[in-house]
Protein backbone atom coordinates (compact mmCIF):
# COMPACT_ATOMS: atom_id res chain seq x y z
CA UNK A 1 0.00 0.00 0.00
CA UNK A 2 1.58 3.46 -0.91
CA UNK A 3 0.96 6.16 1.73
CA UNK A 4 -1.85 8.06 0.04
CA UNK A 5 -3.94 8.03 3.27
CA UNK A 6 -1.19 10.17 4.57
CA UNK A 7 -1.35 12.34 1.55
CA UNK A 8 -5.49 12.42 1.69
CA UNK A 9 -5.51 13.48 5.32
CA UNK A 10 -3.43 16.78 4.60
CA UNK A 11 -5.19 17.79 1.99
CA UNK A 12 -8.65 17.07 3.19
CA UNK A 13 -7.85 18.99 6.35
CA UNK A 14 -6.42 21.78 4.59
CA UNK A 15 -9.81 21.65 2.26
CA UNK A 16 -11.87 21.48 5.41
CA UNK A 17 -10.26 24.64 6.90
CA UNK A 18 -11.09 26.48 3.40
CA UNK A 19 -14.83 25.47 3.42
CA UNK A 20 -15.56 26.49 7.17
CA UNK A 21 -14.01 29.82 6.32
CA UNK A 22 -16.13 30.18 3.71
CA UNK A 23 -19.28 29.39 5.39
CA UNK A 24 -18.61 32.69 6.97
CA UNK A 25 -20.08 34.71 4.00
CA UNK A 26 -20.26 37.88 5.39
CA UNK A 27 -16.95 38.88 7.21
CA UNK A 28 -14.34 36.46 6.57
CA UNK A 29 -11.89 35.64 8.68
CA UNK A 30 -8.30 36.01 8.23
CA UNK A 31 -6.85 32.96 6.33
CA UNK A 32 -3.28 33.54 7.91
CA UNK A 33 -4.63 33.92 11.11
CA UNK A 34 -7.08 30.55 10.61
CA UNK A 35 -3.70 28.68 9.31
CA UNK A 36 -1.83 30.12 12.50
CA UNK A 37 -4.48 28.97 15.39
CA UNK A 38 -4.46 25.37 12.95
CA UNK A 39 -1.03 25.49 13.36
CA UNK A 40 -1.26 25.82 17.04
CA UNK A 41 -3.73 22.94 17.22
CA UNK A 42 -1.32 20.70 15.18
CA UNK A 43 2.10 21.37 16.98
CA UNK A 44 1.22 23.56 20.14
CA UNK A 45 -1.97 21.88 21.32
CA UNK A 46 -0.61 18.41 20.65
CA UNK A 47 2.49 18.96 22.20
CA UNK A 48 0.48 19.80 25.64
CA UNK A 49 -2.06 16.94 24.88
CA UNK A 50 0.43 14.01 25.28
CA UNK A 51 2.53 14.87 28.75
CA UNK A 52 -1.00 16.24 29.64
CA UNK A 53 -2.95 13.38 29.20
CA UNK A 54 -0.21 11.15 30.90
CA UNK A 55 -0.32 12.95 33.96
CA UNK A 56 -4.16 12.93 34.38
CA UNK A 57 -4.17 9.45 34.00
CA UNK A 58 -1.34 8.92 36.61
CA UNK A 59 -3.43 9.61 39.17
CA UNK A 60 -6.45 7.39 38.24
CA UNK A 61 -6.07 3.42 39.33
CA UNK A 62 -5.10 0.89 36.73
CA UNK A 63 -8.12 -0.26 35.90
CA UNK A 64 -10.35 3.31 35.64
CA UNK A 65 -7.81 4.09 34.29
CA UNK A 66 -7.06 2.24 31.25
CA UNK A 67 -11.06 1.63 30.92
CA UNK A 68 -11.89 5.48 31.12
CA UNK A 69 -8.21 7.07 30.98
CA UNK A 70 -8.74 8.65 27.40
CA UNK A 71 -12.62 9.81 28.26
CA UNK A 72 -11.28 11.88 31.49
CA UNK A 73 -8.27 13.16 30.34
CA UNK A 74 -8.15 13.85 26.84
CA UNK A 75 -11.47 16.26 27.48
CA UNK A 76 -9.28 18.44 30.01
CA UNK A 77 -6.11 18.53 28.53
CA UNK A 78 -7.18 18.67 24.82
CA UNK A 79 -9.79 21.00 24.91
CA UNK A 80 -8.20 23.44 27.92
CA UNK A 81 -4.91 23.31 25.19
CA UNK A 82 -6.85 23.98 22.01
CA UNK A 83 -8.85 26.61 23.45
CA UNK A 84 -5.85 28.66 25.14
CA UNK A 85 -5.34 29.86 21.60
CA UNK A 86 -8.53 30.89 21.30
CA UNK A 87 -8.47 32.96 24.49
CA UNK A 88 -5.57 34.28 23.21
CA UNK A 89 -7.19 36.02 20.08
CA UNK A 90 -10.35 36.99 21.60
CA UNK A 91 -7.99 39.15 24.34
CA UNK A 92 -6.37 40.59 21.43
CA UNK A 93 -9.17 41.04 19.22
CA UNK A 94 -10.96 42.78 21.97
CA UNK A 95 -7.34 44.56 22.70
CA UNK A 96 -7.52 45.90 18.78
CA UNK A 97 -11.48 46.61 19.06
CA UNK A 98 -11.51 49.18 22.05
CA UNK A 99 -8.43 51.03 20.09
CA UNK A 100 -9.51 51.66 16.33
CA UNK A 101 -12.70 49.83 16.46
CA UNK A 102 -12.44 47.07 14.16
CA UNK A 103 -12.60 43.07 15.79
CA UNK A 104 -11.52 40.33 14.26
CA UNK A 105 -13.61 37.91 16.94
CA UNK A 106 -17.16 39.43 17.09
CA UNK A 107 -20.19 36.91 17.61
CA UNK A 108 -20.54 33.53 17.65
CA UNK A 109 -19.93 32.73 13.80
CA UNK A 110 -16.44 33.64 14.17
CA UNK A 111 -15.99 31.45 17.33
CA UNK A 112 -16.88 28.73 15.26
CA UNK A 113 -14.50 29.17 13.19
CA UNK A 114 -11.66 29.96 14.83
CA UNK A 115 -12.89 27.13 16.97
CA UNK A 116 -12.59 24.47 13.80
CA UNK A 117 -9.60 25.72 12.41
CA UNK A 118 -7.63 24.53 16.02
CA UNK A 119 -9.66 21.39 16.49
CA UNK A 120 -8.87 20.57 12.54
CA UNK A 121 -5.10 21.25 13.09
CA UNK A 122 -4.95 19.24 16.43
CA UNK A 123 -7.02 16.23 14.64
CA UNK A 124 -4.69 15.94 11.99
CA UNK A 125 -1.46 15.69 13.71
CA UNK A 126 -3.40 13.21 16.15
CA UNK A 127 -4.58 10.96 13.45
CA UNK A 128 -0.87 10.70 12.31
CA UNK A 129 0.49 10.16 15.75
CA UNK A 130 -1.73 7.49 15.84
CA UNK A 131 -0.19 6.24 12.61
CA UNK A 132 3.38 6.78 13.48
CA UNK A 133 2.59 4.92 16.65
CA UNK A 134 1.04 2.22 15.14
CA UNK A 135 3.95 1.55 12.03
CA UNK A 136 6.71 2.37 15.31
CA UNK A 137 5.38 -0.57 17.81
CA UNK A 138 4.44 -3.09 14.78
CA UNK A 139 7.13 -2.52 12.26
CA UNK A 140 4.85 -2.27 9.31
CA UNK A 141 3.65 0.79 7.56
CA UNK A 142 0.67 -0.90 6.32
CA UNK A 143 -0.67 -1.30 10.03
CA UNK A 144 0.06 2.21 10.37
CA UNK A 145 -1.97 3.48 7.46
CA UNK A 146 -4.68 1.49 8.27
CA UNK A 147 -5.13 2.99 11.43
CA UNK A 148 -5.12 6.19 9.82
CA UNK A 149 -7.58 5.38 6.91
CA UNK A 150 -9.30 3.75 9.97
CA UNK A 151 -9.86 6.92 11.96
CA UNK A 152 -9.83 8.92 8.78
CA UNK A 153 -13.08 7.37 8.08
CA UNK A 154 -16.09 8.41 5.67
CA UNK A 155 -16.08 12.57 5.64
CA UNK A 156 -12.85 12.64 8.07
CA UNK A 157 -15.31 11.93 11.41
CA UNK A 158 -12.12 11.79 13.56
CA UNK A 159 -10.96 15.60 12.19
CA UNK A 160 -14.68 17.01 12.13
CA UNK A 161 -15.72 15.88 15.84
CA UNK A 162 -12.73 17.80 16.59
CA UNK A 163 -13.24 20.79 15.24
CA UNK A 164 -16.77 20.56 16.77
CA UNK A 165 -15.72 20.28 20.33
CA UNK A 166 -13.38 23.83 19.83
CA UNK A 167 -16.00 25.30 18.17
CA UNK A 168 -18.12 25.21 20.98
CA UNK A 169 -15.51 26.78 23.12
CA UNK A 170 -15.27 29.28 20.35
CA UNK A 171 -19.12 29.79 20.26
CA UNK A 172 -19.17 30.68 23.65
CA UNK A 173 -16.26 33.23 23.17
CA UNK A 174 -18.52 35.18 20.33
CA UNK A 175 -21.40 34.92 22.54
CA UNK A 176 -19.80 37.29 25.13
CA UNK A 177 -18.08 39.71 22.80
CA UNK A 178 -22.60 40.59 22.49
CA UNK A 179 -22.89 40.30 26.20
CA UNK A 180 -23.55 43.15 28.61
CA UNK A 181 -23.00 41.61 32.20
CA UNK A 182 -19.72 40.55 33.38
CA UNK A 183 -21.73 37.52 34.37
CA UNK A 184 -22.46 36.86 30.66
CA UNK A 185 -19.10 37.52 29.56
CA UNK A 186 -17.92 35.04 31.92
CA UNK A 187 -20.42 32.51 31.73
CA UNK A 188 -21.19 31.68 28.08
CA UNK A 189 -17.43 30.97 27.49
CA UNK A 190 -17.25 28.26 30.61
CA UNK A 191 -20.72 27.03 29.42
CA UNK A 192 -19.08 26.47 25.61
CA UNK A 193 -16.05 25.01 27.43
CA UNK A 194 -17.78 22.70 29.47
CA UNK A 195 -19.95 21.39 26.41
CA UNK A 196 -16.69 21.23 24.20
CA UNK A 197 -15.07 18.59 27.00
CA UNK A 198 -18.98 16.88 27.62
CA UNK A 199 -18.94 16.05 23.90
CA UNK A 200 -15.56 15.04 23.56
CA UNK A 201 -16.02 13.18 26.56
CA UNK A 202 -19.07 10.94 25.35
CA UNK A 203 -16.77 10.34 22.19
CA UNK A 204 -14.69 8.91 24.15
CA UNK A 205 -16.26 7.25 26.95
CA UNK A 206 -19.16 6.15 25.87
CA UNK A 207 -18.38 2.51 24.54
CA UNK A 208 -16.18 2.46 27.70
CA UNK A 209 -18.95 3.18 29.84
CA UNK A 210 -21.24 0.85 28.02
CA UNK A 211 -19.03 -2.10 28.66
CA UNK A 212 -18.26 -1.00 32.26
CA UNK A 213 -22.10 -1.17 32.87
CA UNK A 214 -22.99 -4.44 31.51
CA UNK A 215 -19.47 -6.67 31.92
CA UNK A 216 -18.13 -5.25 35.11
CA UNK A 217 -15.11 -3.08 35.28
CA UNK A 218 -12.68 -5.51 36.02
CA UNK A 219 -13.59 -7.60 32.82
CA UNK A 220 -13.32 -4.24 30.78
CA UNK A 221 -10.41 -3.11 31.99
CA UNK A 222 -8.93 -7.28 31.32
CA UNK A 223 -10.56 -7.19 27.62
CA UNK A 224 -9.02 -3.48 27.45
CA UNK A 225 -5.45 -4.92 27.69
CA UNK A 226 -5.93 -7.96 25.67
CA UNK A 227 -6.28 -10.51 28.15
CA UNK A 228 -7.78 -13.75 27.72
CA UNK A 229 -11.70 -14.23 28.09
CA UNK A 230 -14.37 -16.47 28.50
CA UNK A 231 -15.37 -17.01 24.39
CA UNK A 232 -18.91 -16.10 24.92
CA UNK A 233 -17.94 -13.21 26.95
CA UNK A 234 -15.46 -11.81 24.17
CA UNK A 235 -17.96 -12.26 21.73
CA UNK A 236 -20.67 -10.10 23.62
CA UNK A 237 -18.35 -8.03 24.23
CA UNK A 238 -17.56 -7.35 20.53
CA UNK A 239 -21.04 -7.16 19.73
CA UNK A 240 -21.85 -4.21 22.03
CA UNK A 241 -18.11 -2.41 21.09
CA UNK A 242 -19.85 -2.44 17.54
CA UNK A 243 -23.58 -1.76 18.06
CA UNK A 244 -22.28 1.18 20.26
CA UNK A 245 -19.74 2.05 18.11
CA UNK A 246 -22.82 2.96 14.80
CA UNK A 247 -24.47 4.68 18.10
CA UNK A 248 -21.72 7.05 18.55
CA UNK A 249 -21.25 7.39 14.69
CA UNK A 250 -24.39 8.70 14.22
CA UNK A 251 -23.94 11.19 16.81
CA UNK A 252 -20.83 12.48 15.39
CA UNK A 253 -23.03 12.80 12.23
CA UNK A 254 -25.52 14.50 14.15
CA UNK A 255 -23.30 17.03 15.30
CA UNK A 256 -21.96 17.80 12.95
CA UNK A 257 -25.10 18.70 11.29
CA UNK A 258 -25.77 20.77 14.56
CA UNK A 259 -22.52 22.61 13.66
CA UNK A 260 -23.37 23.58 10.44
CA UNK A 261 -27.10 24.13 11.20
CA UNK A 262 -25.88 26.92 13.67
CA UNK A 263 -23.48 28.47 11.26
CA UNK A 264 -26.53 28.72 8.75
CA UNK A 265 -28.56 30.17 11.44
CA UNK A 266 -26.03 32.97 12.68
CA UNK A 267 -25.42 33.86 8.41
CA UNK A 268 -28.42 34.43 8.18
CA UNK A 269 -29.00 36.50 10.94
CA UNK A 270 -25.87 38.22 10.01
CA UNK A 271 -27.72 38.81 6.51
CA UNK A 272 -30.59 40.97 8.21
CA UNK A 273 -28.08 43.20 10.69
CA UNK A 274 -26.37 43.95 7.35
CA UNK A 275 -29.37 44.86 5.42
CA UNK A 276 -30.97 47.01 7.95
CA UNK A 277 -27.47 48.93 9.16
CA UNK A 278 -26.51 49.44 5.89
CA UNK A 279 -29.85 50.90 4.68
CA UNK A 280 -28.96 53.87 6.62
CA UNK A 281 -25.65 54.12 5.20
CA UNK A 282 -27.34 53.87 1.48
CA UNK A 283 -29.74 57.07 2.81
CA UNK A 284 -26.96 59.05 3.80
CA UNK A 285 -25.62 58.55 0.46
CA UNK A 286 -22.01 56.77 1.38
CA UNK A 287 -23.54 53.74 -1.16
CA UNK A 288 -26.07 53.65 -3.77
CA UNK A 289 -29.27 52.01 -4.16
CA UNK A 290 -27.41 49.38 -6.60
CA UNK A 291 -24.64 48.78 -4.76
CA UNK A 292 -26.26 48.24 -1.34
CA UNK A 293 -28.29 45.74 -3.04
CA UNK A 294 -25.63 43.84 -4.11
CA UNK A 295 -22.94 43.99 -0.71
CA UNK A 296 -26.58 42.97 1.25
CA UNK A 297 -27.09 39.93 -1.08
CA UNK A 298 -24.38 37.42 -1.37
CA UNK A 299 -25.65 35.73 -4.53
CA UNK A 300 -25.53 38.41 -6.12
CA UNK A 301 -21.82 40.00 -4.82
CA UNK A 302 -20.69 35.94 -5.90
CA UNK A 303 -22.47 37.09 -9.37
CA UNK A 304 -20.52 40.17 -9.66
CA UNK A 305 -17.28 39.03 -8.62
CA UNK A 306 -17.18 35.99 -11.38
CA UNK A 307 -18.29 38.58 -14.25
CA UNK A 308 -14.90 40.65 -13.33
CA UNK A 309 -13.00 37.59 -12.78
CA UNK A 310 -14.24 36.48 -16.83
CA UNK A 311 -13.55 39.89 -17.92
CA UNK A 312 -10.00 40.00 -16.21
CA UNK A 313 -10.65 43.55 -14.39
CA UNK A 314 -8.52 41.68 -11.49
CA UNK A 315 -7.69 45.47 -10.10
CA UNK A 316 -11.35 46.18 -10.00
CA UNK A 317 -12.38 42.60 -8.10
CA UNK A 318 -9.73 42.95 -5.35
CA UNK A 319 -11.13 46.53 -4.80
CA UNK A 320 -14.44 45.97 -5.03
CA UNK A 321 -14.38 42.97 -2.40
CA UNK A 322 -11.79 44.81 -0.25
CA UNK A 323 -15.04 47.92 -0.42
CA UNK A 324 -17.64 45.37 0.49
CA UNK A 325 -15.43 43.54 3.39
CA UNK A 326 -15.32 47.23 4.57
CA UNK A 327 -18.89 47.93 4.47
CA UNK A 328 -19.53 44.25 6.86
CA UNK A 329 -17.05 45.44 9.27
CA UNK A 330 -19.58 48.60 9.18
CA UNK A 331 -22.92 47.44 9.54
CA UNK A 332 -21.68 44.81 12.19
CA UNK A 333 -20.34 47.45 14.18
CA UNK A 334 -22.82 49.56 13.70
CA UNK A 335 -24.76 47.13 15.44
CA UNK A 336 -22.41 45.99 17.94
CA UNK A 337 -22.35 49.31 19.33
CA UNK A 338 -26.14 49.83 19.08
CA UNK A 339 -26.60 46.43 21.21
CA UNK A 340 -24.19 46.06 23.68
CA UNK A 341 -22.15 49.70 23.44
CA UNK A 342 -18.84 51.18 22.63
CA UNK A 343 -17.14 54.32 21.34
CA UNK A 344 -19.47 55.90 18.33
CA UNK A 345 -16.12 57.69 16.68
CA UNK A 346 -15.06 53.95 15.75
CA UNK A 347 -18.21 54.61 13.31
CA UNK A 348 -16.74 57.00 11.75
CA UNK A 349 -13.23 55.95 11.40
CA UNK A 350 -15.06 53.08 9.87
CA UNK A 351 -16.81 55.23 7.48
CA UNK A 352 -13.49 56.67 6.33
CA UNK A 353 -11.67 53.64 5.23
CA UNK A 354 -14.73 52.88 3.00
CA UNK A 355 -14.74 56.10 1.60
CA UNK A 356 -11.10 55.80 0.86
CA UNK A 357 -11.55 52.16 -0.67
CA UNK A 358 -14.21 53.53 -2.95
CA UNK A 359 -11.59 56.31 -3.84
């Protein structure tokens, strides 16, 4: 077998970060700065996960632990590491916002995000761990890139579910850049942290807990390190490992689903705050009629922009999408000053750098 599962795995992780930055029609994130927090998932988060997860399960006994080792620790560690780089830009976003007004982490859709683009990073360097690991203690690259294709899986379950579990964290991070109270600003991201390590958690647990419940833990933790049992035992065993196993496959699926469903939902909210701040903007004469219809519809901007790609007026595309990325930071803060406050000259200042894109 050559290694193309090695091969697929990069490059469907590096196509999965493009598409979830593109489900963020309206204001785009930063692709260096989604490449840099995937990069900290894939070297920096990974590189806390494994001492991390060793020490957690140091203090557990033998048996819990090798039965429910990966379904306590790897929650903590792995999510607390992925999300530090979150925290990290929300601080500084919210550092750059209160100076010239613009935020690069503002609501809930870029949470996800950002969220996605770490747990995508971290997944992939985990699912090749797991490979190196595998080819290192068996001597065959085959067995390796089996276990890779293996957690790989139909639509890259293993990388998605990660990027899931962040994303929740990262939810919870937009939520409070809307919130008023310090109690909200506090609370939403420990509520998306604790449902980022509950989910991750059940991923991992839940065939552990399944087979602690009906066998015993003593004959999970045996069957767990490959010790001999009772044939009928084994063979129940295996049964519920795999009827549990399409269980928790479907849930992955499901949330998945749930991920995506919430994206759609925030877009389109996003849609009506930038219809309704920009109308203003059109009265006051800063657009026109034609052109706020087109930056407030995003069928028709994708329209626009492949008639001046066919036409090769390159100069005019990059300006005219730079104009409208402008007018989206404007209408969303616009509103994110109208909702939940902040200083009114950012308006302005944000009013300026449109005018002088349009110039």
């Amino acid at each position: 077998m050559e290694p193309e599962p090695f091969t697929s795995a990069l490059i469907q992780g590096v196509a999965l970060l493009l598409v979830v930055r593109a489900l963020d029609l309206w204001e785009r994130e930063p692709l260096k700065l989604l490449a840099l927090l995937a990069l900290w998932g894939a070297a920096g988060a990974t590189a806390i996960a494994a001492p991390g997860n060793a020490a957690v399960e140091a203090v557990l006994s033998p048996d819990v632990a090798v039965v429910f080792g990966p379904a306590i620790s790897a929650p903590i560690v792995e999510e607390l590491a992925k999300g530090a780089a979150l925290l990290a830009v929300f601080l500084a976003s919210g550092w750059v916002a209160r100076r010239i007004g613009v935020a690069e982490f503002d609501g809930p859709v870029d949470g996800m995000v950002y969220g996605a683009a770490v747990g995508l990073g971290f997944a992939f360097a985990e699912n090749n761990v797991y490979f190196l690991n595998e080819a290192y203690e068996t001597g065959n690259l085959v067995a390796g890139l089996q276990v890779l294709e293996l957690r790989e899986g139909f639509l890259n379950l293993q990388t998605l579910s990660h990027g899931v579990y962040s994303a929740a964290f990262g939810a919870g991070l937009g939520l409070a850049t809307w919130s008023r109270t310090p109690g909200a600003r506090i609370g939403f991201p420990l509520l998306g942290l604790a449902l980022a390590m509950a989910l991750h958690a059940l991923h991992n647990g839940l065939i552990s807990l399944v087979l602690a419940s009906r066998y015993g833990l003593d004959t999970t933790a045996a069957a767990f390190r490959g010790e001999p049992l009772p044939a009928d035992v084994a063979d129940r065993m295996t049964a519920t490992v795999n009827g549990v196993g399409r269980t928790l496959e479907l849930i992955d699926y499901a949330l998945i689903a749930a991920f995506l469903a919430g994206i759609v939902v925030w877009v389109r909210y996003q849609r009506r705050v930038m219809a309704f701040e920009l109308a203003a903007e059109r009265d006051d004469g800063l657009l026109t009629r034609e052109e706020y219809d087109l930056v407030s519809r995003y069928g028709r901007r994708l329209a626009h922009y492949l008639r001046l790609l066919l036409a090769g007026r390159l100069h005019e595309l990059r300006s005219v999408h730079a104009a409208h990325q402008q007018l989206a930071e404007l209408a969303f803060l616009k509103w994110r000053i109208r909702t939940v406050g902040g200083d009114t000259a950012a308006v302005d200042r944000q009013r300026a750098r449109v005018r002088a894109l349009r110039a």
